[in-house]
PDB file of N, CA and C in Angstrom:
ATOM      1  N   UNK A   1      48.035 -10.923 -34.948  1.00  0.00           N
ATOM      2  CA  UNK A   1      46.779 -11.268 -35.585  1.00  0.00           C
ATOM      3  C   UNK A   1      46.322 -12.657 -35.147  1.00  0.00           C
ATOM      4  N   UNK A   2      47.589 -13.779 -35.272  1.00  0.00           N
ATOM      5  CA  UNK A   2      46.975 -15.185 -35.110  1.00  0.00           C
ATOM      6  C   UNK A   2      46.191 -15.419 -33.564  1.00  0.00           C
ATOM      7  N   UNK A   3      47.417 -14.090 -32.066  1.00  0.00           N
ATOM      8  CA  UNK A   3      46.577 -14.488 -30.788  1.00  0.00           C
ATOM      9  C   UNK A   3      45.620 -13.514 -31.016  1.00  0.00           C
ATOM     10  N   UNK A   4      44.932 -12.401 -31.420  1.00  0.00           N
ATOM     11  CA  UNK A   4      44.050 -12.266 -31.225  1.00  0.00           C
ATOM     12  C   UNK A   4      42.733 -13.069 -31.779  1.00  0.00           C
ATOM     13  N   UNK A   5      42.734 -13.926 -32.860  1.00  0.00           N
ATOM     14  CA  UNK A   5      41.977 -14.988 -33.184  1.00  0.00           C
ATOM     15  C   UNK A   5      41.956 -16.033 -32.515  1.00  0.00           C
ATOM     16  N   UNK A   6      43.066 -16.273 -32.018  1.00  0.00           N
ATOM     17  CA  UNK A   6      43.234 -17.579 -30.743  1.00  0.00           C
ATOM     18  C   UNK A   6      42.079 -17.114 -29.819  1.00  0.00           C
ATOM     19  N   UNK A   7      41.995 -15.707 -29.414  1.00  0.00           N
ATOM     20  CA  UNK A   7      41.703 -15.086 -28.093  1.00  0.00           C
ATOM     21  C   UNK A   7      40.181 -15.246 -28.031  1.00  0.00           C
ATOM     22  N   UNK A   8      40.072 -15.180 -29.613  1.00  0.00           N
ATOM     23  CA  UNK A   8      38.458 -14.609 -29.895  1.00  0.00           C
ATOM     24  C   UNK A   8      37.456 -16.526 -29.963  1.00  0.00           C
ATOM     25  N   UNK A   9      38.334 -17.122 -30.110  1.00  0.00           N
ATOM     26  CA  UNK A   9      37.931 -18.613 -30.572  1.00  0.00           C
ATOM     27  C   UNK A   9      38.083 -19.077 -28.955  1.00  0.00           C
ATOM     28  N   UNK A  10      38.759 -18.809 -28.323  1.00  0.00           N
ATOM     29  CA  UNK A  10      38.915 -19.296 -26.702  1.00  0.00           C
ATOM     30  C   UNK A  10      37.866 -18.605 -26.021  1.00  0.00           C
ATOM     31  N   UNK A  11      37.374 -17.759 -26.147  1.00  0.00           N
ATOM     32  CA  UNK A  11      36.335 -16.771 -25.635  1.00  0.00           C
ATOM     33  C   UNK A  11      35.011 -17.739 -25.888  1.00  0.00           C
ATOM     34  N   UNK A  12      34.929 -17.774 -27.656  1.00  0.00           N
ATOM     35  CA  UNK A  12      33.676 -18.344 -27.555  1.00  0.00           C
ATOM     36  C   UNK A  12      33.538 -19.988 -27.736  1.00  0.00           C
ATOM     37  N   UNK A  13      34.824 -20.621 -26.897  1.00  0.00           N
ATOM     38  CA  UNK A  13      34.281 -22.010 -27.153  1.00  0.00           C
ATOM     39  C   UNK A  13      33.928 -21.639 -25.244  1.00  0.00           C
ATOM     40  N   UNK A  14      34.472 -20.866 -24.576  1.00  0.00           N
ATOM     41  CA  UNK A  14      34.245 -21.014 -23.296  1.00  0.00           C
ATOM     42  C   UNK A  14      32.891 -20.887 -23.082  1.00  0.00           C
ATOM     43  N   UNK A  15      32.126 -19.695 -23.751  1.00  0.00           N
ATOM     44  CA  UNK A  15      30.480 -19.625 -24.032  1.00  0.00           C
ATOM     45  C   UNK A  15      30.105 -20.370 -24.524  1.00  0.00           C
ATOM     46  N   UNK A  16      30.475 -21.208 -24.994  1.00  0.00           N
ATOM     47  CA  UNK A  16      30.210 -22.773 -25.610  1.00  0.00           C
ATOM     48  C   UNK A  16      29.776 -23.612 -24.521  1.00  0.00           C
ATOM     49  N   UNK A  17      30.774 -23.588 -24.446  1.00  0.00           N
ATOM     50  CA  UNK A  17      30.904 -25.104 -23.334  1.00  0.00           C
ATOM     51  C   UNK A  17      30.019 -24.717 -21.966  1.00  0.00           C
ATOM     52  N   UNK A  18      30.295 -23.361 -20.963  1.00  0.00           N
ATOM     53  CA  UNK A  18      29.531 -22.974 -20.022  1.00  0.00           C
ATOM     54  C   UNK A  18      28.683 -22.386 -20.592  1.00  0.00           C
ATOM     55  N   UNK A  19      27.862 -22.711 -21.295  1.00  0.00           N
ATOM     56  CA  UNK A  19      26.595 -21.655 -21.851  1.00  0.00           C
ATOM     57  C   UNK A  19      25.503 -21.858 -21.120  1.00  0.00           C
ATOM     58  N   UNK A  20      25.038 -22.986 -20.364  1.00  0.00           N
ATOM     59  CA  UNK A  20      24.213 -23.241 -19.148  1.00  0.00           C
ATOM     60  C   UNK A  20      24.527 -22.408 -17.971  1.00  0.00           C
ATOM     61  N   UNK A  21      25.639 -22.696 -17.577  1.00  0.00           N
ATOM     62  CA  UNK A  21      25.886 -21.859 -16.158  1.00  0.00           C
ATOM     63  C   UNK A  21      25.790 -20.608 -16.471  1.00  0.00           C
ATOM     64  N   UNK A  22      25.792 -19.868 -17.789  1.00  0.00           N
ATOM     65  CA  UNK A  22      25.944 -18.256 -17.452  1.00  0.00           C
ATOM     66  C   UNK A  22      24.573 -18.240 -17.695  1.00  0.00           C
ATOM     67  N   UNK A  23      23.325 -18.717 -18.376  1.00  0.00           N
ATOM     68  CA  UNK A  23      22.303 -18.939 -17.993  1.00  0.00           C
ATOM     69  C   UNK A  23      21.679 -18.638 -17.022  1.00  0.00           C
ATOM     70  N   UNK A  24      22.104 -19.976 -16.010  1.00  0.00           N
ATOM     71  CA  UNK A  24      21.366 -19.919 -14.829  1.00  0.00           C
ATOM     72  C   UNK A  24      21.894 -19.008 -13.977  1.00  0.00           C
ATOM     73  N   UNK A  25      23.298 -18.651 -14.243  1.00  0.00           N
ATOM     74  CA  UNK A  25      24.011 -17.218 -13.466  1.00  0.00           C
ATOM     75  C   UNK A  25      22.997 -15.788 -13.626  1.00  0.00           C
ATOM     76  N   UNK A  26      22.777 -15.944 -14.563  1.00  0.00           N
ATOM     77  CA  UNK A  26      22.323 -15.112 -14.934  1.00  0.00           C
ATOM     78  C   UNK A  26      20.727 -14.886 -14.910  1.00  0.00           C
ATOM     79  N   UNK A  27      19.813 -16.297 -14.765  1.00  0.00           N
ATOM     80  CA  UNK A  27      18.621 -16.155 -14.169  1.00  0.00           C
ATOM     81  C   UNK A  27      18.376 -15.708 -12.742  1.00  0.00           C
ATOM     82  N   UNK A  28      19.416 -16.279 -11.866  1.00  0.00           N
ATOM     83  CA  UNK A  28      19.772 -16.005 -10.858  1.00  0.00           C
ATOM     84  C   UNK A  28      19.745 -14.687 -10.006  1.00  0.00           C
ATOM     85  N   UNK A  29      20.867 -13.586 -10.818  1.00  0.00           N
ATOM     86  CA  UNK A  29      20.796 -12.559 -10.894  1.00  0.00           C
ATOM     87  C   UNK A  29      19.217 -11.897 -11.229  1.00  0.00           C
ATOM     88  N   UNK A  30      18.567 -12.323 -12.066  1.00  0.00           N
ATOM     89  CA  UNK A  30      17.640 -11.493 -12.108  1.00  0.00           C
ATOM     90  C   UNK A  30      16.197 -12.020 -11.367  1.00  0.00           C
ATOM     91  N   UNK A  31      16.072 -13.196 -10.807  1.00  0.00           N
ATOM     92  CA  UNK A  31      15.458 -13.304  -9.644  1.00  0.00           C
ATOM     93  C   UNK A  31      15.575 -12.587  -8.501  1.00  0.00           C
ATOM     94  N   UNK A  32      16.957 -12.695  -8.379  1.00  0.00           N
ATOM     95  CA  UNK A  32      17.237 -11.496  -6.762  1.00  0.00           C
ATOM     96  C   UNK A  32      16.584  -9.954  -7.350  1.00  0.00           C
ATOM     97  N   UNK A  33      16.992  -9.465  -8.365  1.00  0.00           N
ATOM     98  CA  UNK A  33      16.284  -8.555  -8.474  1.00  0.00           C
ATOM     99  C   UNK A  33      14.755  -8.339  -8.345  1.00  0.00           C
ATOM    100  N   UNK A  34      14.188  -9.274  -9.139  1.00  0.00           N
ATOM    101  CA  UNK A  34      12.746  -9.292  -9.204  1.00  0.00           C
ATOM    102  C   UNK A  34      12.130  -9.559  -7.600  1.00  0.00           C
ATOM    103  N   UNK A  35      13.278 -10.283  -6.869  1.00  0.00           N
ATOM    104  CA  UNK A  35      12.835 -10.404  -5.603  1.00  0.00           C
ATOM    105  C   UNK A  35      12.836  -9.282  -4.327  1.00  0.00           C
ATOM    106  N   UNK A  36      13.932  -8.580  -4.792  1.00  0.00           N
ATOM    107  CA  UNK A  36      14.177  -6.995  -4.461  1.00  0.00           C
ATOM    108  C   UNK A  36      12.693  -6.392  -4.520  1.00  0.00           C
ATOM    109  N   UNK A  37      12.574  -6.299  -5.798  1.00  0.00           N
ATOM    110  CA  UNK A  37      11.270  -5.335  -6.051  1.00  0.00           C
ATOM    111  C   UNK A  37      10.243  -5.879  -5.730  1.00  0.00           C
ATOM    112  N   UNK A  38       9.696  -6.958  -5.402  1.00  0.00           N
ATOM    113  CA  UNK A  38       8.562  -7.461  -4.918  1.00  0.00           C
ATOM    114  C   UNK A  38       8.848  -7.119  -3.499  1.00  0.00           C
ATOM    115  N   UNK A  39       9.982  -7.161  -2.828  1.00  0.00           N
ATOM    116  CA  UNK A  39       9.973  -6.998  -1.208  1.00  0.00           C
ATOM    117  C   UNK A  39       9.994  -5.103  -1.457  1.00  0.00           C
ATOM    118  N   UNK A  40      10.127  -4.555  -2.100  1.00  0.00           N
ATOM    119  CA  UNK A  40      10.437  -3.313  -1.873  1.00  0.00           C
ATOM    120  C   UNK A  40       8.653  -2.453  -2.074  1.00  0.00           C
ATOM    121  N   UNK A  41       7.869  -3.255  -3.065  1.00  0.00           N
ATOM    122  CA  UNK A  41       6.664  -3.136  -3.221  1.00  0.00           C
ATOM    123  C   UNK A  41       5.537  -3.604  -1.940  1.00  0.00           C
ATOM    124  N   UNK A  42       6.192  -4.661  -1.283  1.00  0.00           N
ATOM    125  CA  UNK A  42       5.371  -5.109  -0.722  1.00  0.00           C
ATOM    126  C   UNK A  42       5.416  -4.048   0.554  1.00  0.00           C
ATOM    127  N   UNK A  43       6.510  -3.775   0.993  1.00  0.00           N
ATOM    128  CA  UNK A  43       6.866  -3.044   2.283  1.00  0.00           C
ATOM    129  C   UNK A  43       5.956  -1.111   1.706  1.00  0.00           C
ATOM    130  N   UNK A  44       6.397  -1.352   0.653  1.00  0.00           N
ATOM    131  CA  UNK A  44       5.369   0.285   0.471  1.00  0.00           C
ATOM    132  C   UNK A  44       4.196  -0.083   0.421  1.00  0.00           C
ATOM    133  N   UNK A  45       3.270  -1.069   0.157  1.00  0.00           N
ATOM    134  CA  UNK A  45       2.052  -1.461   0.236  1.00  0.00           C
ATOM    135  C   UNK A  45       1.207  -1.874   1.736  1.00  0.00           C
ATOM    136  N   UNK A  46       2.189  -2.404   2.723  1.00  0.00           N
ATOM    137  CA  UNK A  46       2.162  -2.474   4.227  1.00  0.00           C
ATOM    138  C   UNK A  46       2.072  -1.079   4.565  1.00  0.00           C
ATOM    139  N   UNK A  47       3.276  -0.483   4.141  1.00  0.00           N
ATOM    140  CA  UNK A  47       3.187   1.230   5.634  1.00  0.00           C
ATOM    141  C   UNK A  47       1.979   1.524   4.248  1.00  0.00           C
ATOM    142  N   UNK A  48       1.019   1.600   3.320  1.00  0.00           N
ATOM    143  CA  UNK A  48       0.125   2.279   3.207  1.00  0.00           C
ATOM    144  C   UNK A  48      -1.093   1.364   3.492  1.00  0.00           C
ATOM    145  N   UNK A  49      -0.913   0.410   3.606  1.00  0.00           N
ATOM    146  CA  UNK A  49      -2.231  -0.380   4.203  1.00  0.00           C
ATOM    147  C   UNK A  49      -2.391  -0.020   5.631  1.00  0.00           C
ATOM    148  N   UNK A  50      -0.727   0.185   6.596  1.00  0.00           N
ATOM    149  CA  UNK A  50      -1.067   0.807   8.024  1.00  0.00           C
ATOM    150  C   UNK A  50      -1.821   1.716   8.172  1.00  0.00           C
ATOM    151  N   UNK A  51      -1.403   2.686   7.423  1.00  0.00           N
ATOM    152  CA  UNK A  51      -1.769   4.243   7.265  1.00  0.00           C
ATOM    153  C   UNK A  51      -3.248   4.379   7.080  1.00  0.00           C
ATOM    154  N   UNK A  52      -3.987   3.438   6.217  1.00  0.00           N
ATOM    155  CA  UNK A  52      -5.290   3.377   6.463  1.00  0.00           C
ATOM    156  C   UNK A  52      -6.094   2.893   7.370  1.00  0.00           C
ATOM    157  N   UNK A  53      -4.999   2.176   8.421  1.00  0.00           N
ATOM    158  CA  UNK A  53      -6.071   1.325   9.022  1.00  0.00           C
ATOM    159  C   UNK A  53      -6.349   2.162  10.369  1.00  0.00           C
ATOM    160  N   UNK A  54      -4.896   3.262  10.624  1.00  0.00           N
ATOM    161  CA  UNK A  54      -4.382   4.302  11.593  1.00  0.00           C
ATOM    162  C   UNK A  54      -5.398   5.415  11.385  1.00  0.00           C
ATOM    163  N   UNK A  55      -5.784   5.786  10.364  1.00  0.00           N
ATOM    164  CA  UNK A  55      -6.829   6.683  10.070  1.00  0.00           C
ATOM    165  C   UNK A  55      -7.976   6.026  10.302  1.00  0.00           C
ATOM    166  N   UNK A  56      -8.371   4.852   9.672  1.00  0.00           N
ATOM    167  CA  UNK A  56      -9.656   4.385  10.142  1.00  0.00           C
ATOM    168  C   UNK A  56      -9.990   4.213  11.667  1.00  0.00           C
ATOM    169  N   UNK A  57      -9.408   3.884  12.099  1.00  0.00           N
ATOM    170  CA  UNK A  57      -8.675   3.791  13.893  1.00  0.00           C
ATOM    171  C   UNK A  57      -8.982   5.811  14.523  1.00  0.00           C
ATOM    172  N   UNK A  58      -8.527   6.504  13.535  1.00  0.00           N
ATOM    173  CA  UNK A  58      -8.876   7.543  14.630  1.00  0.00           C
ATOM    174  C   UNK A  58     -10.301   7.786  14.070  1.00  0.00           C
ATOM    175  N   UNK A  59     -10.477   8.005  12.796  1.00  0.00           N
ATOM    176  CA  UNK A  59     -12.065   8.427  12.593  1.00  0.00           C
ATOM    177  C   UNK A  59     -13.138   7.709  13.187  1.00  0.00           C
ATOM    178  N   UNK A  60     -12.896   6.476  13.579  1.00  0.00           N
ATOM    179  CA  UNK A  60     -13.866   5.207  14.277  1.00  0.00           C
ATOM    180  C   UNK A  60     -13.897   6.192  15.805  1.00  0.00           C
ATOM    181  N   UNK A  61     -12.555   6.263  16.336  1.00  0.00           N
ATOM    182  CA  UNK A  61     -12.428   6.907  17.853  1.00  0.00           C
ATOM    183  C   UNK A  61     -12.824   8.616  18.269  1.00  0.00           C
ATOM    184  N   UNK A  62     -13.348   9.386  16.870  1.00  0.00           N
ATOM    185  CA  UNK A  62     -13.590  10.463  16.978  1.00  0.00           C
ATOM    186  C   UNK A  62     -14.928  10.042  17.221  1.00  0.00           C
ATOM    187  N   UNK A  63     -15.938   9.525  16.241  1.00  0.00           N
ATOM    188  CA  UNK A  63     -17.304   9.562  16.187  1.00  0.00           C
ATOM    189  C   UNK A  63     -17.470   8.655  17.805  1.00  0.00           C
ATOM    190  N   UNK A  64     -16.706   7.638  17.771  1.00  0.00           N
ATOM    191  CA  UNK A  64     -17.143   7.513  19.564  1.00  0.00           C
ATOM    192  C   UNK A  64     -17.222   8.318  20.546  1.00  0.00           C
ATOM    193  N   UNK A  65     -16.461   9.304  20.762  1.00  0.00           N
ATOM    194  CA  UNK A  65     -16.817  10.345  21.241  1.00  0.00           C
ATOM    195  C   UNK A  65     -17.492  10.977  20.731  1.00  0.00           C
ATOM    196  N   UNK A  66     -18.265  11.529  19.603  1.00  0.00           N
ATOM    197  CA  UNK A  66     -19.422  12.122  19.235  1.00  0.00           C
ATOM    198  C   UNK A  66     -20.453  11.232  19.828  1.00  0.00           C
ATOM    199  N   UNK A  67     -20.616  10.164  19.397  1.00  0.00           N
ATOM    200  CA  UNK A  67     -21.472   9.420  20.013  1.00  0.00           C
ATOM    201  C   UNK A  67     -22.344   9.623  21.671  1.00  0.00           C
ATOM    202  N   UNK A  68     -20.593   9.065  22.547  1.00  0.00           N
ATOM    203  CA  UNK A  68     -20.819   9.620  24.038  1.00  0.00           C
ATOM    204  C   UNK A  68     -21.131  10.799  24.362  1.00  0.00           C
ATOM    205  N   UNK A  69     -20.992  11.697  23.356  1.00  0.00           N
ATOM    206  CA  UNK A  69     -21.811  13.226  23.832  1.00  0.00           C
ATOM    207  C   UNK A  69     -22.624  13.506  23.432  1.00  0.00           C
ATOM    208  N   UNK A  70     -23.446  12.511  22.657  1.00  0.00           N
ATOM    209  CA  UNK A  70     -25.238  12.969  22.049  1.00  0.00           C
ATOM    210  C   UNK A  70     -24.928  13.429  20.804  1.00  0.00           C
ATOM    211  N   UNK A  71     -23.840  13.448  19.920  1.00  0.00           N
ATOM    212  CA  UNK A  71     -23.267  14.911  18.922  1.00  0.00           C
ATOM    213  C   UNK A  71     -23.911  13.320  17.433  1.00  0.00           C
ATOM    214  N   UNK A  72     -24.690  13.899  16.732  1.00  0.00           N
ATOM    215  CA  UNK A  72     -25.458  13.449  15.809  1.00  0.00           C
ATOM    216  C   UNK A  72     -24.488  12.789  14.608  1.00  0.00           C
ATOM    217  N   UNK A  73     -23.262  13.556  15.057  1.00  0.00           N
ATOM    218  CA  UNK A  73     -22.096  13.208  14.008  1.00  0.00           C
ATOM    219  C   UNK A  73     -21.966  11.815  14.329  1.00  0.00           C
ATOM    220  N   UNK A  74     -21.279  11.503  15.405  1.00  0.00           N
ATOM    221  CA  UNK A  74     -21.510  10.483  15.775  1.00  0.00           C
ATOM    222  C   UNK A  74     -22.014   8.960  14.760  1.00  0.00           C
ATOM    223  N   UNK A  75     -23.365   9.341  14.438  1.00  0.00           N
ATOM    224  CA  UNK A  75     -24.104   8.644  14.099  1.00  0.00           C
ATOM    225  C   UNK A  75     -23.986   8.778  12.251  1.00  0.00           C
ATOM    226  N   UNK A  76     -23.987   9.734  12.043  1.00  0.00           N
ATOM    227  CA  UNK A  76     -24.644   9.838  10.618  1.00  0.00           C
ATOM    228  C   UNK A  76     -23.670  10.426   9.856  1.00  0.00           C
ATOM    229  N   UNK A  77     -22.517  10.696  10.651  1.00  0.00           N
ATOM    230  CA  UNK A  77     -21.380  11.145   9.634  1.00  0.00           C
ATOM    231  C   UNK A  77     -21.522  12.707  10.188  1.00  0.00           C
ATOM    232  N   UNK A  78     -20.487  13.678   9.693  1.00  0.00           N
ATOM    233  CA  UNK A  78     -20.779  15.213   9.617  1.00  0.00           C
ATOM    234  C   UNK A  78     -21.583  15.595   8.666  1.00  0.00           C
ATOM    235  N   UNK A  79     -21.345  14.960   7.067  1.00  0.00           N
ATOM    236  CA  UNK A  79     -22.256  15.434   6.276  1.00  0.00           C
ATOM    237  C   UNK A  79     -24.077  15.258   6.261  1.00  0.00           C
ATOM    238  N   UNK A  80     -24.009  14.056   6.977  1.00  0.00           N
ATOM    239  CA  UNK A  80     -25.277  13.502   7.413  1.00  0.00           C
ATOM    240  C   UNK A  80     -25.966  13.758   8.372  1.00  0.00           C
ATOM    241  N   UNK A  81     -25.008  14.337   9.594  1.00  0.00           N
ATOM    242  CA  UNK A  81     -25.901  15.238  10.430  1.00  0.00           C
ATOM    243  C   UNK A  81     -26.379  16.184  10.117  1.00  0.00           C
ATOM    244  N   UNK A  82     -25.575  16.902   9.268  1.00  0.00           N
ATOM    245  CA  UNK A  82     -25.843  18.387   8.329  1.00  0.00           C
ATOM    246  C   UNK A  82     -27.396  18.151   8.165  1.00  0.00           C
ATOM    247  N   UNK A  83     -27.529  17.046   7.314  1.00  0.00           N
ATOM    248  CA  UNK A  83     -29.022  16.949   6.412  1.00  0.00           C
ATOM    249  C   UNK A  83     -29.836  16.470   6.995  1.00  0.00           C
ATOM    250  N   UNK A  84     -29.627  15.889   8.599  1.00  0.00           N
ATOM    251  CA  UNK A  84     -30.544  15.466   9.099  1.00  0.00           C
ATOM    252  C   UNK A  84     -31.087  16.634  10.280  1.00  0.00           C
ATOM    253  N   UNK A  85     -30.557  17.631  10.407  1.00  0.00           N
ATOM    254  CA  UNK A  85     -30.732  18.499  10.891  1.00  0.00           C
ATOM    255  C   UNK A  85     -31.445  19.630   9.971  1.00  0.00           C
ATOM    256  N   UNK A  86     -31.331  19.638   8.779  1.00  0.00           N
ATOM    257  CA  UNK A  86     -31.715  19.957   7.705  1.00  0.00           C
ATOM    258  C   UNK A  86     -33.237  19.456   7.819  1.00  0.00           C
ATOM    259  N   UNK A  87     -33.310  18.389   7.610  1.00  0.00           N
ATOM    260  CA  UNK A  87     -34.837  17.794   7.289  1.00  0.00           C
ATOM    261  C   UNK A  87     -35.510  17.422   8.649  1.00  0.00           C
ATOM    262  N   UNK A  88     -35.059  17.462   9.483  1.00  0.00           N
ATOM    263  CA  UNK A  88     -35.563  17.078  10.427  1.00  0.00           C
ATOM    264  C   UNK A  88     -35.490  18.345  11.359  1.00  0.00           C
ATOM    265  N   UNK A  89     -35.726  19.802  11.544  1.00  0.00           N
ATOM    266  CA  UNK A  89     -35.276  20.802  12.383  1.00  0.00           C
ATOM    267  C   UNK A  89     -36.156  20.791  13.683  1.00  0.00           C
ATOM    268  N   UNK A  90     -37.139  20.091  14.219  1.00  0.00           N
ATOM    269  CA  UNK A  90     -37.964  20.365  14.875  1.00  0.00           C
ATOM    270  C   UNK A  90     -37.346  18.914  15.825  1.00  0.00           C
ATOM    271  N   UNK A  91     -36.695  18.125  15.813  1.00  0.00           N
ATOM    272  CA  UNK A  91     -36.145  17.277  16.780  1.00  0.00           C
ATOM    273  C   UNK A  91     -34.834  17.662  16.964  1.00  0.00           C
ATOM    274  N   UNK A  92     -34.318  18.484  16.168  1.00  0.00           N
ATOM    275  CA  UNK A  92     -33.637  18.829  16.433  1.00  0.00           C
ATOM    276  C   UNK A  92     -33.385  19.678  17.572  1.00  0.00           C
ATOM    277  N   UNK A  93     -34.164  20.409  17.765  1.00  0.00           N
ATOM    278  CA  UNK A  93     -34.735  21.573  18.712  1.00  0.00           C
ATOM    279  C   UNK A  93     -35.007  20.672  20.233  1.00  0.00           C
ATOM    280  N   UNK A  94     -35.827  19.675  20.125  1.00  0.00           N
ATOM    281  CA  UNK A  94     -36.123  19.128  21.319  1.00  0.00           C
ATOM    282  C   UNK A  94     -35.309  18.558  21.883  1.00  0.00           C
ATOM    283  N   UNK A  95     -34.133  17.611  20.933  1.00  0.00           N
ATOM    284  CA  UNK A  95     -33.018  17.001  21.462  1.00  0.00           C
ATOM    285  C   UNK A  95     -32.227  17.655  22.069  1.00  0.00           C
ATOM    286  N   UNK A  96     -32.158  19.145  21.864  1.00  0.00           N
ATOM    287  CA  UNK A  96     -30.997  20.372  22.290  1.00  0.00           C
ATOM    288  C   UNK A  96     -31.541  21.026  23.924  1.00  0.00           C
ATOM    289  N   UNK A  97     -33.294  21.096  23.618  1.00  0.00           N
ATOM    290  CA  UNK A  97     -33.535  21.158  25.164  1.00  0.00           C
ATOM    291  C   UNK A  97     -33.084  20.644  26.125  1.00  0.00           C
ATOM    292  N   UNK A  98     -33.290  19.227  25.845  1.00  0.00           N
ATOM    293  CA  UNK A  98     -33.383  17.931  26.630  1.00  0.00           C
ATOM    294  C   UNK A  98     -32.167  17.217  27.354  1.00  0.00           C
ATOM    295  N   UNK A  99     -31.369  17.749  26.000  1.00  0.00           N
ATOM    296  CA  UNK A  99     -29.942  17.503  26.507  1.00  0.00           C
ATOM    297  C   UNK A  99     -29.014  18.496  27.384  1.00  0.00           C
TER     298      UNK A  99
END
């Protein structure tokens, strides 16, 4: 009985006395973590910022070639050629001769 009260009083004068260092041990520890997850966030936020810029990169390089072939897409989008072909059908017609 008496060492396990010895044991229990040695325990907590040691948390006593180092009660700073397990502190900062212990802030420590959870900086690296927090620093983990900020690098682990940041790197999934890069490959999806690539990923958009890789898509923007081919859709920019498709309509250039629409462009170089007269193709209306090109210009106004697909949905926008749609409607400009739509409202406009009679240049449409002449541009198709001509070309």
């Amino acid at each position: 009985m008496w060492g396990a009260l010895f044991a229990v009083l040695l325990i907590a004068a040691i948390v006593i006395k180092f009660f700073w260092w397990i502190v900062g041990a212990a802030a420590v520890v959870g900086l690296f973590h927090i620093g983990r997850l900020i690098a682990l966030w940041y790197s999934e936020r890069s490959a999806a910022y690539a990923r958009y810029w890789a898509g923007l990169s081919a859709r920019a390089d498709q309509q250039h070639k629409w462009v170089l072939r007269g193709d209306d897409r090109g210009i106004y989008g697909s949905e926008g050629a749609e409607l400009m072909h739509r409202l406009f059908p009679a240049q449409n017609q002449i541009r198709r001769r001509t070309g």
